[in-house]
N, C-alpha and C. Protein backbone atom coordinates (compact mmCIF):
# COMPACT_ATOMS: atom_id res chain seq x y z
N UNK A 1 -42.00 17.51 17.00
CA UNK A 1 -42.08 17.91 15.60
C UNK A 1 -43.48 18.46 15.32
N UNK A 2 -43.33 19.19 14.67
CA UNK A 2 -45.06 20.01 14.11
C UNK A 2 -44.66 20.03 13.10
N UNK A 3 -45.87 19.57 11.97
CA UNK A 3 -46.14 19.43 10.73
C UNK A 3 -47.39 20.45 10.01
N UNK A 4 -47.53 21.31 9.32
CA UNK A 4 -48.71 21.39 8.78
C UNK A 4 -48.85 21.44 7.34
N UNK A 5 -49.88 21.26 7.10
CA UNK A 5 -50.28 20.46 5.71
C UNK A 5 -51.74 21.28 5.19
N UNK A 6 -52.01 21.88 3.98
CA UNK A 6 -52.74 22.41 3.16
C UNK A 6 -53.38 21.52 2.01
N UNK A 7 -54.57 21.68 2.04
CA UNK A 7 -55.30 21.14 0.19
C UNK A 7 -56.37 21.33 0.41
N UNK A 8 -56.70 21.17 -0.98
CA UNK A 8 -58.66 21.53 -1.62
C UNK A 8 -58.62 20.15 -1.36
N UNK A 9 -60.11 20.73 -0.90
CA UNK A 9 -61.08 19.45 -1.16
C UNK A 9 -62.43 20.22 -1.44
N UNK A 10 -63.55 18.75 -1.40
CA UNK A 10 -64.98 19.50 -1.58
C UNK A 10 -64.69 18.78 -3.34
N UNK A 11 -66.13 18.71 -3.50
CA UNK A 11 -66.64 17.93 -5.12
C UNK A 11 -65.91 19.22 -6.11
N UNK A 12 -65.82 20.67 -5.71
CA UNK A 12 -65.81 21.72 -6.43
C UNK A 12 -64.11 22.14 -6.25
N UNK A 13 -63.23 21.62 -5.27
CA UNK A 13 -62.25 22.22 -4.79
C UNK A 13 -62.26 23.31 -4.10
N UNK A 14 -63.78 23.52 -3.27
CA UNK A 14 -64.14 24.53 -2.72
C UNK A 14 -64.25 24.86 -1.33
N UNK A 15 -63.31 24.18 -0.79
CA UNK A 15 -62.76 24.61 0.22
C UNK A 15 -61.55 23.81 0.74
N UNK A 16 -60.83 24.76 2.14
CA UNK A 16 -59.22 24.10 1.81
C UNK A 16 -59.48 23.90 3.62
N UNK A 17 -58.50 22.51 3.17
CA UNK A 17 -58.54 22.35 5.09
C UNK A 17 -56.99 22.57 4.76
N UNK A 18 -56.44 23.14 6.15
CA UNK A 18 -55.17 23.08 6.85
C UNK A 18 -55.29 21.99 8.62
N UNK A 19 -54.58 21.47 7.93
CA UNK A 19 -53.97 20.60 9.17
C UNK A 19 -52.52 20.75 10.09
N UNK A 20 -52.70 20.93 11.33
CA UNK A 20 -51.45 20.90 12.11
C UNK A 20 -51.52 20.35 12.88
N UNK A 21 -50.37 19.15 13.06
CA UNK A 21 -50.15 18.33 13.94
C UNK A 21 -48.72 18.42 14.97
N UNK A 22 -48.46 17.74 15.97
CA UNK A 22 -47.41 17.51 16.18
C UNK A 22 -47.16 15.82 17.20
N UNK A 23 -46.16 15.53 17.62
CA UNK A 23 -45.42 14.67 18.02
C UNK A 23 -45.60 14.64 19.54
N UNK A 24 -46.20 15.38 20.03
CA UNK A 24 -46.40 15.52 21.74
C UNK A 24 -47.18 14.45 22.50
N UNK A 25 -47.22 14.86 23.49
CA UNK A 25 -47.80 13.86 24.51
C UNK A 25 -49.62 13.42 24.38
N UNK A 26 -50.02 14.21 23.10
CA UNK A 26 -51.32 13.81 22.88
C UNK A 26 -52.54 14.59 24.14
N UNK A 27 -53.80 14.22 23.92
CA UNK A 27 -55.04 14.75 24.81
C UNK A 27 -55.59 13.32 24.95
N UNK A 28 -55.38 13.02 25.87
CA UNK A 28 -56.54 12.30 26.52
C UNK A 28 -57.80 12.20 25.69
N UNK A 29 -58.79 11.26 25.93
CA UNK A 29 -60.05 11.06 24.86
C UNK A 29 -60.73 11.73 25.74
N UNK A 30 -61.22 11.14 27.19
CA UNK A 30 -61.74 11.83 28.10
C UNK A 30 -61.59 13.19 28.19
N UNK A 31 -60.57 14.08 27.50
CA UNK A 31 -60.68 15.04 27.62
C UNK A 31 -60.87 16.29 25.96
N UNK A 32 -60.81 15.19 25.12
CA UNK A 32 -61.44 15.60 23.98
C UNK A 32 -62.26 16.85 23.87
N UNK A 33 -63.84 16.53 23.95
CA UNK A 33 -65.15 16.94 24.36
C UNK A 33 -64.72 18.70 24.87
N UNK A 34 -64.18 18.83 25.90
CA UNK A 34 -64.00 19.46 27.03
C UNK A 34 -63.15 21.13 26.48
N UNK A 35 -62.05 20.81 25.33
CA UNK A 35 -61.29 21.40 24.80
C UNK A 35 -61.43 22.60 24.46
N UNK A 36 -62.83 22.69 23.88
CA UNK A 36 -63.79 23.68 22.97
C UNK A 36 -64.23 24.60 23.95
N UNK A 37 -64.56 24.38 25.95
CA UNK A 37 -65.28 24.88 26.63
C UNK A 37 -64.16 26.70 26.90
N UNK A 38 -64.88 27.47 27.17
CA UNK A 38 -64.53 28.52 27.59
C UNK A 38 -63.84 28.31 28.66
N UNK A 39 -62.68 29.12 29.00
CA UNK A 39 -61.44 28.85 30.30
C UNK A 39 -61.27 27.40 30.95
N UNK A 40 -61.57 26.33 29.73
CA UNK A 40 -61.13 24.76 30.26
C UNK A 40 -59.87 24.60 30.16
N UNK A 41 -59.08 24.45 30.76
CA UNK A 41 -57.90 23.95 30.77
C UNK A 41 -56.97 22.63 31.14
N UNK A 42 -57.20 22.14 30.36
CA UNK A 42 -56.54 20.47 30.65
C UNK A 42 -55.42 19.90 31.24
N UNK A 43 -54.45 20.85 31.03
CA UNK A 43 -53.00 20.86 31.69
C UNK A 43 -53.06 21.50 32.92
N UNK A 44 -52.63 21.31 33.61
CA UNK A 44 -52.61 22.90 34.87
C UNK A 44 -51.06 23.37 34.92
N UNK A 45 -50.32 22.68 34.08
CA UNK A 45 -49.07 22.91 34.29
C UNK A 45 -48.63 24.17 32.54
N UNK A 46 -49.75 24.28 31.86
CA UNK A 46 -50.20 25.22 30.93
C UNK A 46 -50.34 26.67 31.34
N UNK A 47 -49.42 27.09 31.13
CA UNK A 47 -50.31 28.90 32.03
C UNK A 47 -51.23 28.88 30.54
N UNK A 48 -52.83 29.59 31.37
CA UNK A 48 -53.37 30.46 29.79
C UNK A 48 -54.16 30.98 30.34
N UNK A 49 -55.67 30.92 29.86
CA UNK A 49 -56.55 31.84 30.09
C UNK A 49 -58.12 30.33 29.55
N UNK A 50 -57.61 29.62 28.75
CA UNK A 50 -57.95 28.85 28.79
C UNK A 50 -59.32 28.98 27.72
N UNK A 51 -59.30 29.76 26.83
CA UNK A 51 -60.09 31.11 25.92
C UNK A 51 -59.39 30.53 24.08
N UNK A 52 -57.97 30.35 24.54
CA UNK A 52 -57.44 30.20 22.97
C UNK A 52 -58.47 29.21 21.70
N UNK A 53 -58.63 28.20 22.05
CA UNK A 53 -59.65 27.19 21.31
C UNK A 53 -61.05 27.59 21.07
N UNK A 54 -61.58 28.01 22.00
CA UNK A 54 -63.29 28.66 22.42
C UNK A 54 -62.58 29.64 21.29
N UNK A 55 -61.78 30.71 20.90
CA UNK A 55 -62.01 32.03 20.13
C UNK A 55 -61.61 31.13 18.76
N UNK A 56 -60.77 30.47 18.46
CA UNK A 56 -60.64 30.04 17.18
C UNK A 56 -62.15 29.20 17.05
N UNK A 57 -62.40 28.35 17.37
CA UNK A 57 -63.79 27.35 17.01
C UNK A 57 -64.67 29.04 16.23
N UNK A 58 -65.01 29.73 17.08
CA UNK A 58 -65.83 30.75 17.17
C UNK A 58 -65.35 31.18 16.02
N UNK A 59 -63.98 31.96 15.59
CA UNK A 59 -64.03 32.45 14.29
C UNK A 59 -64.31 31.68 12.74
N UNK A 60 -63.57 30.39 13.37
CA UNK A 60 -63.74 29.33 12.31
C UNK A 60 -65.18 29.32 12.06
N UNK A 61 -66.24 28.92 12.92
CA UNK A 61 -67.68 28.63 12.53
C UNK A 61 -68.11 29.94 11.69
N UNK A 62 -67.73 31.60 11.63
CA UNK A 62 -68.23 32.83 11.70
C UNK A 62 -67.96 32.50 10.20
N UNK A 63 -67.04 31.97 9.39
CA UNK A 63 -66.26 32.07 8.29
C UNK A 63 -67.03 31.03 7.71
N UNK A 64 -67.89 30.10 8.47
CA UNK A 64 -68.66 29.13 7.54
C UNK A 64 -67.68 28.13 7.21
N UNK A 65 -66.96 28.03 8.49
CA UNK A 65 -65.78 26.36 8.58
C UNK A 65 -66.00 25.68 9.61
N UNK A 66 -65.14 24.77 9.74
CA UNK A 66 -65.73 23.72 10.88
C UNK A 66 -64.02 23.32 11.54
N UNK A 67 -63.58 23.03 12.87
CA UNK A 67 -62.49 22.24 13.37
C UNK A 67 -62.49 20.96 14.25
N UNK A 68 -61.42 20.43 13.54
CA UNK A 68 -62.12 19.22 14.57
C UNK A 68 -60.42 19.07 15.05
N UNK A 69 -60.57 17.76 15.93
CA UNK A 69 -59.28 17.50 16.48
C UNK A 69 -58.79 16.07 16.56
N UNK A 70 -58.00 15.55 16.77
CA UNK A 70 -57.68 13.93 16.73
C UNK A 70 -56.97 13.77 17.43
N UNK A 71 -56.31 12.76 18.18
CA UNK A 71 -55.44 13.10 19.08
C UNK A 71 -54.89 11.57 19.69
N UNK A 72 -53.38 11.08 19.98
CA UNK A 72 -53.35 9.70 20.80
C UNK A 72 -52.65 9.72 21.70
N UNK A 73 -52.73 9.27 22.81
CA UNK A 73 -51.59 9.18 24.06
C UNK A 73 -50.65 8.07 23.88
N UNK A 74 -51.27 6.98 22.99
CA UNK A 74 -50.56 5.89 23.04
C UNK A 74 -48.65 6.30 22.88
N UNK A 75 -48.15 5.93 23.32
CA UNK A 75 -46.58 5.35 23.02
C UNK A 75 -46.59 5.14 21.70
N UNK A 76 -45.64 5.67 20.83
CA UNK A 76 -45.10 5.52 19.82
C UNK A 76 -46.06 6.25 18.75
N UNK A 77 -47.11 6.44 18.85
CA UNK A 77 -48.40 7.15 17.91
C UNK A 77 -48.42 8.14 18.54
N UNK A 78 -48.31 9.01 19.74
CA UNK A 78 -48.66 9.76 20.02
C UNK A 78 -48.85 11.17 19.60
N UNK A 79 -49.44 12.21 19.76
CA UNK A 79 -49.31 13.33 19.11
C UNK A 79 -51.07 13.96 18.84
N UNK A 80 -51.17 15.07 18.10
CA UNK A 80 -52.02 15.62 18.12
C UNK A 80 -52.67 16.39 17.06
N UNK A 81 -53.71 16.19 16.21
CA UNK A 81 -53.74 16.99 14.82
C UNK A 81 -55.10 17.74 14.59
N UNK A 82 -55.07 19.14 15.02
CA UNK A 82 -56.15 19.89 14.81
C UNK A 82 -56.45 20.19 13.07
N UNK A 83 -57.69 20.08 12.40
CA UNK A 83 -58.21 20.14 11.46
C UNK A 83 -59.36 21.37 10.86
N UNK A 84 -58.73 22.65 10.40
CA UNK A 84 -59.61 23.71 9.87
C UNK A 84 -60.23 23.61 8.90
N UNK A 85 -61.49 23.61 8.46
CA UNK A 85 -62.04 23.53 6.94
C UNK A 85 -62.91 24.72 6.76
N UNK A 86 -62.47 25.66 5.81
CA UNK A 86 -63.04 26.60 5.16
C UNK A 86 -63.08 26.90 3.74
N UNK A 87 -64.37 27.39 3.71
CA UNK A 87 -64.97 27.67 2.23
C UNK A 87 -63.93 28.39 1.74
N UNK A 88 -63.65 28.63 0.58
CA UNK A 88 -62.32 28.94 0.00
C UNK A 88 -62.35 30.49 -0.53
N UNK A 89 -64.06 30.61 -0.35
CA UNK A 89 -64.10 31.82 -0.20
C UNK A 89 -65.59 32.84 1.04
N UNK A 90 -64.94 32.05 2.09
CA UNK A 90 -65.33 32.55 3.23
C UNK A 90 -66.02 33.92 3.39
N UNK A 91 -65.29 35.39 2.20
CA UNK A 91 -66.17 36.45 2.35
C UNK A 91 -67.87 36.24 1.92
N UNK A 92 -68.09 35.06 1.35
CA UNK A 92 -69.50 34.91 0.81
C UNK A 92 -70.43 34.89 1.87
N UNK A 93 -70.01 33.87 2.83
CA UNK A 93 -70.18 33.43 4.33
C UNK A 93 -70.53 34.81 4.83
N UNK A 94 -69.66 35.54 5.43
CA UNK A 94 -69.21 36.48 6.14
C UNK A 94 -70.52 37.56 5.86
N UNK A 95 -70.54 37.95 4.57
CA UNK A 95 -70.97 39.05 3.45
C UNK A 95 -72.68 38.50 4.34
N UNK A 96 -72.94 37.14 4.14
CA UNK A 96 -74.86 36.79 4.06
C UNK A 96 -74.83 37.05 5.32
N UNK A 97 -74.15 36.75 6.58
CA UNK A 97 -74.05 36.64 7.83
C UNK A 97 -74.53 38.09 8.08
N UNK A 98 -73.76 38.78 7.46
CA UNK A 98 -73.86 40.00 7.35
C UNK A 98 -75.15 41.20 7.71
N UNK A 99 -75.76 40.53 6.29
CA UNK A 99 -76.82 41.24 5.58
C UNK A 99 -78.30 40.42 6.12
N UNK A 100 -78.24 39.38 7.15
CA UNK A 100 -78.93 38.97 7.95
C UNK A 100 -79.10 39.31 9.37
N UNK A 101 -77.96 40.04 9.86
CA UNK A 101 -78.00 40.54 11.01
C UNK A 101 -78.21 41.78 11.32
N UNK A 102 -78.91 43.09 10.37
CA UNK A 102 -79.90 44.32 10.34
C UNK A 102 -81.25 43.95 10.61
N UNK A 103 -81.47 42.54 10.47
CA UNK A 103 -83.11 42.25 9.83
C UNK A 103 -83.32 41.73 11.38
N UNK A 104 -82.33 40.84 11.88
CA UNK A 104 -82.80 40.40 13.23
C UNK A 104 -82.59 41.62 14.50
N UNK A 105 -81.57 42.36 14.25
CA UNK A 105 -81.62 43.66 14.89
C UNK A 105 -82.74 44.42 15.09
N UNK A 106 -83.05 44.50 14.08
CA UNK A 106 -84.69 45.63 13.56
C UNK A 106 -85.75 44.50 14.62
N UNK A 107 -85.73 43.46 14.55
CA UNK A 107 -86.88 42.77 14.62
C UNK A 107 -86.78 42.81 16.60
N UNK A 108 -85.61 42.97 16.83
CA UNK A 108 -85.16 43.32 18.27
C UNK A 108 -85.63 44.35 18.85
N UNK A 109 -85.58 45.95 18.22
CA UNK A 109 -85.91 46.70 18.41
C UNK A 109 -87.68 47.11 18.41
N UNK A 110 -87.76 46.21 17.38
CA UNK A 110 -89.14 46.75 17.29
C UNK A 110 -90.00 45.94 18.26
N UNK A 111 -89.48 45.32 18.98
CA UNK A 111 -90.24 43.96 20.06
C UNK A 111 -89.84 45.45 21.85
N UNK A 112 -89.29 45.86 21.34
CA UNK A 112 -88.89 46.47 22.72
C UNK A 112 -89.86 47.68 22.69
């Protein structure tokens, strides 16, 4: 079963996590940590590339959000619930990110 689930939070209602979980065989704790790494792959019985998590973390942080993950192997609890939280209005993020990265460019160029 996969579930996902939406709401504000934040003192302001200013930003919204989405949650998706499901009913599966769970991640290992030991292998928690590891998830986030570029072409890690925990399963081997997974075809991938091992890239999918590494590019979401990456866009999520770009947007000025954060993901986390939870996860149990136990019998009867088991399952798995990744957690997105973003500013609710992320172009603000995006926009400063922005208008900060001419200034460190310039400052690149002019060192060369």
């Amino acid at each position: 079963e996969i579930r996902v689930k939406a709401e504000m939070q934040g003192s302001e209602q200013d930003q919204v996590a989405i949650t998706v979980s499901d009913t599966g065989r769970g991640i290992a704790e030991e292998h928690l940590s590891s998830i986030w790494k570029a072409f890690q792959q925990v399963d081997p019985d997974v075809k991938g590339t091992g890239l999918g998590l590494t590019i979401v973390r990456n866009l999520v942080e770009a947007m000025g959000g954060m993901i986390s993950v939870a996860s149990s192997v136990e019998a009867g609890s088991a399952g798995t619930s990744f957690t997105v939280v973003l500013p609710r209005r992320p172009q603000d993020h995006v926009r400063r990110l922005l208008s900060e990265k001419p200034a460190a460019d310039a400052d690149q160029q002019a060192s060369k």
